[in-house]
PDB file of N, CA and C in Angstrom:
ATOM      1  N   UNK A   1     -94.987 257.430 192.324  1.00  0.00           N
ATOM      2  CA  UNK A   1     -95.300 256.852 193.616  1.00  0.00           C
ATOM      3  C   UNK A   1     -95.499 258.000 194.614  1.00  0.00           C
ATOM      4  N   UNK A   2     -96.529 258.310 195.715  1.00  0.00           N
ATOM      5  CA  UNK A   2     -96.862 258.687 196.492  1.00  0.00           C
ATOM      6  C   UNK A   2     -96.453 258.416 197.735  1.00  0.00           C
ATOM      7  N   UNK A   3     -96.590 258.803 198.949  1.00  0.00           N
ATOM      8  CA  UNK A   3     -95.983 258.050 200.415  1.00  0.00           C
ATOM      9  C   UNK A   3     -96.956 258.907 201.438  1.00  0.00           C
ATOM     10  N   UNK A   4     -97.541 258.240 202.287  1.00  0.00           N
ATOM     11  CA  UNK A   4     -98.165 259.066 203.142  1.00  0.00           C
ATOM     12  C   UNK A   4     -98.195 258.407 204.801  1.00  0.00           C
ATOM     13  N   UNK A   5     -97.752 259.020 205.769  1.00  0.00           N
ATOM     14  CA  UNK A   5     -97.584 258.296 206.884  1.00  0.00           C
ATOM     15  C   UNK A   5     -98.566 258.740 207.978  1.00  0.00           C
ATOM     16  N   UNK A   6     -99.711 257.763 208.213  1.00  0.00           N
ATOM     17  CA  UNK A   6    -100.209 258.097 209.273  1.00  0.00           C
ATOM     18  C   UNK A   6    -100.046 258.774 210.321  1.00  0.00           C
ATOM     19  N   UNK A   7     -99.967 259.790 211.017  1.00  0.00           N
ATOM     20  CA  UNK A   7     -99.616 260.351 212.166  1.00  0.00           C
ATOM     21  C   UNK A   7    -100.203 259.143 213.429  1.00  0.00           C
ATOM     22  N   UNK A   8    -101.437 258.582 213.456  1.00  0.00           N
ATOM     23  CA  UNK A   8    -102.069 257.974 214.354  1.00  0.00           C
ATOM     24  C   UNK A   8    -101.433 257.083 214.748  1.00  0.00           C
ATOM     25  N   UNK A   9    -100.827 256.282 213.722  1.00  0.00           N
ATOM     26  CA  UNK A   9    -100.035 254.613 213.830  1.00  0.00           C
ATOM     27  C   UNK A   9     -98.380 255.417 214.323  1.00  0.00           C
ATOM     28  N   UNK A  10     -98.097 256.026 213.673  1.00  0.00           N
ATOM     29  CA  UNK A  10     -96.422 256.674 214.059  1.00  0.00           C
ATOM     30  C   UNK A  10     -96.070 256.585 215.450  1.00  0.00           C
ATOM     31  N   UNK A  11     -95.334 255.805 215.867  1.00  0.00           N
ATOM     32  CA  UNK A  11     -94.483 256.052 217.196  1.00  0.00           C
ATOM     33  C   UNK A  11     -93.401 256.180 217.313  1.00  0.00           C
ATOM     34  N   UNK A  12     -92.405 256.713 215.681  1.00  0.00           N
ATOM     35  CA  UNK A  12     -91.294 257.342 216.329  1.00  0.00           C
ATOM     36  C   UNK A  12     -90.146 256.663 216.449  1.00  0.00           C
ATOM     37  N   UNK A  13     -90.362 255.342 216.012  1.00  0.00           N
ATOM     38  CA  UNK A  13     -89.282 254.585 215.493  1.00  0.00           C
ATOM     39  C   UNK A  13     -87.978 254.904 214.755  1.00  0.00           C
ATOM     40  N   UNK A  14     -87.869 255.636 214.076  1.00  0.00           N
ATOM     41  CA  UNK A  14     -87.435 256.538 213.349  1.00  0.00           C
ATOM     42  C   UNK A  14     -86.308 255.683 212.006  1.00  0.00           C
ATOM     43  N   UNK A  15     -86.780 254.505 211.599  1.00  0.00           N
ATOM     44  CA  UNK A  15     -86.316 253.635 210.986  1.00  0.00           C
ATOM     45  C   UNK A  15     -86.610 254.060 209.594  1.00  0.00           C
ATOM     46  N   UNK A  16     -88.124 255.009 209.124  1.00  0.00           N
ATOM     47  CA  UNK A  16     -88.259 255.249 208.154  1.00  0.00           C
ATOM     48  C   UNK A  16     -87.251 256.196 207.430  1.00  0.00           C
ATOM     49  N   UNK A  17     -86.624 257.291 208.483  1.00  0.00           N
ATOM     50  CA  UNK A  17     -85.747 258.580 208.132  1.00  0.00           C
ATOM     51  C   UNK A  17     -84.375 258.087 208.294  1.00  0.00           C
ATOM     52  N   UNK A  18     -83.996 256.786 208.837  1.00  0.00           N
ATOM     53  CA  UNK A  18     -82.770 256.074 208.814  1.00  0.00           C
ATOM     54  C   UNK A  18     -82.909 255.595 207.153  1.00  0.00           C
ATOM     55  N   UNK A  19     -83.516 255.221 206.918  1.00  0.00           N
ATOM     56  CA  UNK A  19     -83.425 254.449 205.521  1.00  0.00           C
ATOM     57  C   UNK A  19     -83.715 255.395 204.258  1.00  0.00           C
ATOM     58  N   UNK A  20     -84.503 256.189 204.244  1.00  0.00           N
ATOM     59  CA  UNK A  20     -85.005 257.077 203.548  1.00  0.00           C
ATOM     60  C   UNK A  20     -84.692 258.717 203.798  1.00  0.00           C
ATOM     61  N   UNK A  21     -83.621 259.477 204.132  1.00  0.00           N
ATOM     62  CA  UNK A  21     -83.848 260.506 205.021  1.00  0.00           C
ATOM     63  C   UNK A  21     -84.037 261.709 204.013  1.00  0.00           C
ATOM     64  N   UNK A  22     -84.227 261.714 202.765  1.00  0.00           N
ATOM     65  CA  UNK A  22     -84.361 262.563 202.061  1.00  0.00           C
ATOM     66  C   UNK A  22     -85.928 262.184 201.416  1.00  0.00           C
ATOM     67  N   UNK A  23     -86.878 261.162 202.137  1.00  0.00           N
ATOM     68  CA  UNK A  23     -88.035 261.478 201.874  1.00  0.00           C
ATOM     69  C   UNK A  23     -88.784 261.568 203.343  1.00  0.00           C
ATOM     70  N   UNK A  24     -88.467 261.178 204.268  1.00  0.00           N
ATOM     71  CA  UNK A  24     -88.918 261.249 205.983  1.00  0.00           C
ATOM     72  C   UNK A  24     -87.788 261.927 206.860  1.00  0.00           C
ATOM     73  N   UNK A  25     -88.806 262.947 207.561  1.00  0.00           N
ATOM     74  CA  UNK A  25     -87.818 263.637 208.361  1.00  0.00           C
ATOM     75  C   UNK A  25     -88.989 263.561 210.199  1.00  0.00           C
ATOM     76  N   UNK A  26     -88.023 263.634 210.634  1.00  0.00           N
ATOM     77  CA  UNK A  26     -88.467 263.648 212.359  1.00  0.00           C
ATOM     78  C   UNK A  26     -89.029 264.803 212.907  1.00  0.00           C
ATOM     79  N   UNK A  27     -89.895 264.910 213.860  1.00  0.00           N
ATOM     80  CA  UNK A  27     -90.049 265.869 214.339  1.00  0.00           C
ATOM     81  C   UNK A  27     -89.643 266.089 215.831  1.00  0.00           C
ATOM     82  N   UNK A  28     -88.944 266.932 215.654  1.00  0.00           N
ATOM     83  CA  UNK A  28     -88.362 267.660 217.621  1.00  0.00           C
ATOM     84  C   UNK A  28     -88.616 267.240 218.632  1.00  0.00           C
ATOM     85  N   UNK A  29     -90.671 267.396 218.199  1.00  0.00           N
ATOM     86  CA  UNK A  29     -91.006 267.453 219.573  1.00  0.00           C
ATOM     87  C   UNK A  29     -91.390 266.361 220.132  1.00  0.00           C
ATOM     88  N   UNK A  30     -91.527 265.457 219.041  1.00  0.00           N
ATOM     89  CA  UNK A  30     -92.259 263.966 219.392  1.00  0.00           C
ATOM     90  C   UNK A  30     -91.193 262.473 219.008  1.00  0.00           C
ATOM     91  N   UNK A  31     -90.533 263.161 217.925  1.00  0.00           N
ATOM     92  CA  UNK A  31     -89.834 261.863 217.278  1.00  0.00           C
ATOM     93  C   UNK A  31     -90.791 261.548 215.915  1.00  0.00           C
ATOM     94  N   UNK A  32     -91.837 261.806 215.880  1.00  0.00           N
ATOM     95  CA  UNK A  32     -92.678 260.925 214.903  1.00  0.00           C
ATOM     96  C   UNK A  32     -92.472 261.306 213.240  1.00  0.00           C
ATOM     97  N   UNK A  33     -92.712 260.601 212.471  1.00  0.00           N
ATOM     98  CA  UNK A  33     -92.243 260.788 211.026  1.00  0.00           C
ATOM     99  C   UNK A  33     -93.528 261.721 210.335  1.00  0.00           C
ATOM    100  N   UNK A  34     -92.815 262.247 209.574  1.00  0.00           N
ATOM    101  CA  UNK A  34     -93.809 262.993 208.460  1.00  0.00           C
ATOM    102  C   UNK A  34     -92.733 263.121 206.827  1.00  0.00           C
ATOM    103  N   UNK A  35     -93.889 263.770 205.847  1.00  0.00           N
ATOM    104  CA  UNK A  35     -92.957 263.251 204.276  1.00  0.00           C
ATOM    105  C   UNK A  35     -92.334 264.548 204.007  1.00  0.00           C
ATOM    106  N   UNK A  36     -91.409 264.261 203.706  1.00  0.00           N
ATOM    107  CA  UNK A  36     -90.814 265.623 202.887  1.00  0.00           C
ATOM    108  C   UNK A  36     -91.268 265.879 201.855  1.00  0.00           C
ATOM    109  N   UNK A  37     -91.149 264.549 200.597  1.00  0.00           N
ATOM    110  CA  UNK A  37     -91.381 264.647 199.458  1.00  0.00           C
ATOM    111  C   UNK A  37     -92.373 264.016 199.059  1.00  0.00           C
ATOM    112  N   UNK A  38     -93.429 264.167 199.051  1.00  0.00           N
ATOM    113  CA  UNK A  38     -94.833 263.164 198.842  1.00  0.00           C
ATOM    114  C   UNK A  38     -94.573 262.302 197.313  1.00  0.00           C
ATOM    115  N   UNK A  39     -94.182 262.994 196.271  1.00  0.00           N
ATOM    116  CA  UNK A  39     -94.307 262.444 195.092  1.00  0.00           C
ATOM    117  C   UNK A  39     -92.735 261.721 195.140  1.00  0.00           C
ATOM    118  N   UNK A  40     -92.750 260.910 195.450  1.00  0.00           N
ATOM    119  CA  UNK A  40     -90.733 259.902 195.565  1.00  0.00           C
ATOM    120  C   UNK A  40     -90.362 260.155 194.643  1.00  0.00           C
ATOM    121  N   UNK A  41     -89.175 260.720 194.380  1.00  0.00           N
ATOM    122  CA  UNK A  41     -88.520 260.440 193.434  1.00  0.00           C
ATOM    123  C   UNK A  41     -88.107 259.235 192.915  1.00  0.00           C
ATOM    124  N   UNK A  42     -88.055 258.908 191.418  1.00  0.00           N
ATOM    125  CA  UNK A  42     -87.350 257.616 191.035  1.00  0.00           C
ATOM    126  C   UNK A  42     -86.603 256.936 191.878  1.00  0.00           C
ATOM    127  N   UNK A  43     -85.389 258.046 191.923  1.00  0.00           N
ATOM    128  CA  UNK A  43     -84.158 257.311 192.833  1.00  0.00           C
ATOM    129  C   UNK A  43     -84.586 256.571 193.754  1.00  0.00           C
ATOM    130  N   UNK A  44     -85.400 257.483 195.007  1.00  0.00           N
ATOM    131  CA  UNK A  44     -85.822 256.864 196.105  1.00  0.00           C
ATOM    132  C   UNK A  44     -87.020 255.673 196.294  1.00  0.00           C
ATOM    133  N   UNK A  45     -87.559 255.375 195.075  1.00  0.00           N
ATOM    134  CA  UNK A  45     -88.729 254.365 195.348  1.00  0.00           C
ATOM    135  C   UNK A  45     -87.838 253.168 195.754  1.00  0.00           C
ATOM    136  N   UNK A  46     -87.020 252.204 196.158  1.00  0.00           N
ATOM    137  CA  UNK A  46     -86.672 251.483 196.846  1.00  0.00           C
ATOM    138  C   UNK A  46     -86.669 251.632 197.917  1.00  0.00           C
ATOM    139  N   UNK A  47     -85.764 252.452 198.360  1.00  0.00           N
ATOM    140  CA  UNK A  47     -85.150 252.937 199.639  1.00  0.00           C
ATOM    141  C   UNK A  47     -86.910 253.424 200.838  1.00  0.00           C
ATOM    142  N   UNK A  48     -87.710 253.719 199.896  1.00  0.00           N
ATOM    143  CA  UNK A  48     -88.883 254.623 200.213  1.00  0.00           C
ATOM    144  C   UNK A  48     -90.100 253.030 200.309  1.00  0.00           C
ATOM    145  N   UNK A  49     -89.930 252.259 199.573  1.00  0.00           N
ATOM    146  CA  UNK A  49     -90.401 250.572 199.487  1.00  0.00           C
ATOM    147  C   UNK A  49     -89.877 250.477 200.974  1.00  0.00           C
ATOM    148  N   UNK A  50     -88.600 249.711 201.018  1.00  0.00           N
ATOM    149  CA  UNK A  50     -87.791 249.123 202.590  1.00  0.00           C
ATOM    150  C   UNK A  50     -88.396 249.946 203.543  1.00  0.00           C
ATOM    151  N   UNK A  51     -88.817 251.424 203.894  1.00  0.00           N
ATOM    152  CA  UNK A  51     -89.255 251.826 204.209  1.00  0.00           C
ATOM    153  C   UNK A  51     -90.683 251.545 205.441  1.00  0.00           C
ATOM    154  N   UNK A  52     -91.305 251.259 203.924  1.00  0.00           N
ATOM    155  CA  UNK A  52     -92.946 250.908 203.940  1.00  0.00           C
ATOM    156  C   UNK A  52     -92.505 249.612 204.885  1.00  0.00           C
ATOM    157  N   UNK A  53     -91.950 248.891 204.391  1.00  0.00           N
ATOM    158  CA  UNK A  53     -91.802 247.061 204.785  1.00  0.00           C
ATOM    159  C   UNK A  53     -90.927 247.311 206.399  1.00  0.00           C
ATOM    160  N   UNK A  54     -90.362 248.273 206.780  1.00  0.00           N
ATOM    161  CA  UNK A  54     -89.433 248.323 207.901  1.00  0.00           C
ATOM    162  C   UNK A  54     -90.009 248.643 209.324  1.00  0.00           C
ATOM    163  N   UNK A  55     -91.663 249.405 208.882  1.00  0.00           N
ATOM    164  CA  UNK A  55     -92.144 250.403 209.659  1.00  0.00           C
ATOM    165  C   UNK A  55     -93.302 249.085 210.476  1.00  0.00           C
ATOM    166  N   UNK A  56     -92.819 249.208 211.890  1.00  0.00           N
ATOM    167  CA  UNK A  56     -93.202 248.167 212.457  1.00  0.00           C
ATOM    168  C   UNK A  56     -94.675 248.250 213.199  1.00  0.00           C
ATOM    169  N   UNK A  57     -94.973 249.678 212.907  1.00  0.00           N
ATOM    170  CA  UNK A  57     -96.420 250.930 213.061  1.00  0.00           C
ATOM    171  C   UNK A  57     -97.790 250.540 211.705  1.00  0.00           C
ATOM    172  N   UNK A  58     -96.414 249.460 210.644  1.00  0.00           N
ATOM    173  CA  UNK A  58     -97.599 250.111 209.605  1.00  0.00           C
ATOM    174  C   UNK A  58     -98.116 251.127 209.000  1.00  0.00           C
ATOM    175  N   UNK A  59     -97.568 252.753 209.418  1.00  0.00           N
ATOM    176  CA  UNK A  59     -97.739 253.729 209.525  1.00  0.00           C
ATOM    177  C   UNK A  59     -97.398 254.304 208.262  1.00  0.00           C
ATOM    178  N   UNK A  60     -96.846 253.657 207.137  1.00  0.00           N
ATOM    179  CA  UNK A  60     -96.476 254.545 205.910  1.00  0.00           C
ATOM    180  C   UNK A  60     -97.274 253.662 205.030  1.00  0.00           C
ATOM    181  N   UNK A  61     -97.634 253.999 204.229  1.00  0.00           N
ATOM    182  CA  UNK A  61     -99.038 253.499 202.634  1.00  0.00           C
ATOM    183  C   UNK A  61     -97.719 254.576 201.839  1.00  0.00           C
ATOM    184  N   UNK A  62     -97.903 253.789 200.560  1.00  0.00           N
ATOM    185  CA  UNK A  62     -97.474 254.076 199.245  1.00  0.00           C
ATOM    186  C   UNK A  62     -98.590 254.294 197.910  1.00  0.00           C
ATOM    187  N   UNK A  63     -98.905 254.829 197.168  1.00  0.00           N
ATOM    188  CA  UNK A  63     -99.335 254.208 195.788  1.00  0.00           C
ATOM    189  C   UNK A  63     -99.512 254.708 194.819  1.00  0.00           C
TER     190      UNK A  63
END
């Protein structure tokens, strides 16, 4: 599984790095999400799913 988060749609919610924080991390200057780990690990494809489904931007695609 893959994960890729729009920068355009991102506003910073920061619900993706609450749920996932070892595949989305925040940035300083804005708040907005970007991937740590593009290729998910096993473990995390749930946590990295709730994710996708949590993000109220739409802003994260999986596949």
């Amino acid at each position: 599984m893959k994960v890729h988060v729009d920068p355009e749609r991102c506003q910073g919610h920061t619900l993706c790095a609450m749920i996932a924080p070892k595949v989305f991390e925040l940035s300083e200057v804005d708040g907005h999400s970007s991937v740590v780990v593009e290729d998910v690990p096993a473990d995390q494809e749930a946590q990295v799913a709730e994710a996708v489904s949590s993000c109220p931007e739409r802003a994260i695609s999986i596949s």
